[in-house]
Protein backbone atom coordinates (compact mmCIF):
# COMPACT_ATOMS: atom_id res chain seq x y z
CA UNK A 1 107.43 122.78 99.66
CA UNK A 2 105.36 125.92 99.49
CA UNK A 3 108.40 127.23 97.43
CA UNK A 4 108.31 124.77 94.39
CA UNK A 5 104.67 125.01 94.82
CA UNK A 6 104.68 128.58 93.67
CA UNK A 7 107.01 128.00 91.45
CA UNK A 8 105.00 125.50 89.48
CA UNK A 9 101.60 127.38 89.38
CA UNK A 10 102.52 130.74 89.13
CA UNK A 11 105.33 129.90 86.49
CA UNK A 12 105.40 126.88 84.85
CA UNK A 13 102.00 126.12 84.74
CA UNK A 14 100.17 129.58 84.66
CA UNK A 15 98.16 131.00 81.57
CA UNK A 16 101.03 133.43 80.80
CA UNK A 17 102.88 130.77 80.43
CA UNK A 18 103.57 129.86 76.38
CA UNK A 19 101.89 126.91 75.50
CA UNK A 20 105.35 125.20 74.57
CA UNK A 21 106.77 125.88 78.17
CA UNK A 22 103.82 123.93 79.79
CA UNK A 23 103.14 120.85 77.36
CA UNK A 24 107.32 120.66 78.28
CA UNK A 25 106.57 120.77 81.95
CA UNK A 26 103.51 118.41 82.02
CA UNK A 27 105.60 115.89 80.09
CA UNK A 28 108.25 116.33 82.42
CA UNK A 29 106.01 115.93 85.49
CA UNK A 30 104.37 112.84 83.69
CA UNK A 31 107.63 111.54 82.93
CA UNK A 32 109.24 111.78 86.29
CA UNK A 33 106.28 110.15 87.57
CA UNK A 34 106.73 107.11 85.34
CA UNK A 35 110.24 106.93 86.23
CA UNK A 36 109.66 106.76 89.73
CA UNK A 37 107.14 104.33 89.69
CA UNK A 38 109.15 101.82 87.80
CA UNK A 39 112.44 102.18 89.51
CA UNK A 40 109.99 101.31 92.84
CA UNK A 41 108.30 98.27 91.16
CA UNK A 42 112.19 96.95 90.10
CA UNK A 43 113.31 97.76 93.73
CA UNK A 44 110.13 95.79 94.79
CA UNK A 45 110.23 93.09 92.13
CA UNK A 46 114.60 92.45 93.07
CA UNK A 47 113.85 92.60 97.01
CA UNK A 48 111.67 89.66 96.97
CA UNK A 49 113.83 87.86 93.91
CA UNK A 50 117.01 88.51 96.62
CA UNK A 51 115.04 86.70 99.73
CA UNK A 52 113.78 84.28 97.38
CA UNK A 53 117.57 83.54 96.31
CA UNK A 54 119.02 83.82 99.52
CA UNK A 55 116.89 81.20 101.08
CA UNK A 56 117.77 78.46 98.31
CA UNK A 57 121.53 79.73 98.45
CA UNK A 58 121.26 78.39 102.13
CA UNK A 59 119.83 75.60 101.43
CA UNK A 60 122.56 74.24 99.33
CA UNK A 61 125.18 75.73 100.73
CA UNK A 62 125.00 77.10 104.49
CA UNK A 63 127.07 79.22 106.02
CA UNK A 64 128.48 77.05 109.02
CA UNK A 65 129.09 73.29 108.67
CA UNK A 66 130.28 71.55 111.97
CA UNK A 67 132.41 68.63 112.06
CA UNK A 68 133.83 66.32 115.16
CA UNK A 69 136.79 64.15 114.13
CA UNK A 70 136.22 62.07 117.70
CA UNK A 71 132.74 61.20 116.51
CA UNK A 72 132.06 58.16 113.59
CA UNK A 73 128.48 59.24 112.55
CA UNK A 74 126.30 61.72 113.15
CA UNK A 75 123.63 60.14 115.25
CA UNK A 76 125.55 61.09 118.30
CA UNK A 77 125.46 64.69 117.40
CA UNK A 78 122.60 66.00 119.42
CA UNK A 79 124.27 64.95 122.37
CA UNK A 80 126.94 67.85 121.87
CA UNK A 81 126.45 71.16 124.09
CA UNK A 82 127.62 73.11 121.03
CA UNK A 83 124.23 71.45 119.19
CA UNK A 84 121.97 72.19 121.81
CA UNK A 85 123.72 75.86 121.92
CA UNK A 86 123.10 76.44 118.10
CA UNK A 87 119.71 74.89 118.42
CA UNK A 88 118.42 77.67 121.06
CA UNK A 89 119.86 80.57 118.69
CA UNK A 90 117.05 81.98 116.39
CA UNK A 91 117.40 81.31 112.75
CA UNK A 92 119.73 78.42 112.76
């Protein structure tokens, strides 16, 4: 750190320095700066699109269905040991 630190003031950034070589290097600092800051608001932005998207995905369509051939309807169902077991699991 103390390295590109130098680097920058002493170099880049210094009064010897032409004028040329440090509007170039402020724009690229400035630049760089936008850059990141917008790739972290679209990484922000898509994270909470993706939960947002997940949750109604499962909502149509989950990812386990159970069905009993021996049973008729499904008012029996919470009867079942596998029910209660699913039941007790977080998330399900």
């Amino acid at each position: 750190m103390k390295l590109a630190g130098y680097f920058f003031s002493k170099l880049i950034f210094s009064n010897r320095a032409g004028a040329l070589v440090r509007r170039i290097a402020w724009l690229s600092v400035i630049g760089s700066s936008v850059s990141v800051t917008a790739f972290l608001l679209v990484l922000f932005v898509m994270n909470g699109m993706n939960q947002s998207i997940r949750q109604r995905i499962l909502a149509l369509e989950p990812h386990l269905s159970i069905q009993v051939r021996t049973m008729s309807s499904n008012l029996n169902l919470e009867t079942l040991p596998i029910y209660q077991r699913l039941k007790e699991s977080p998330g399900i």
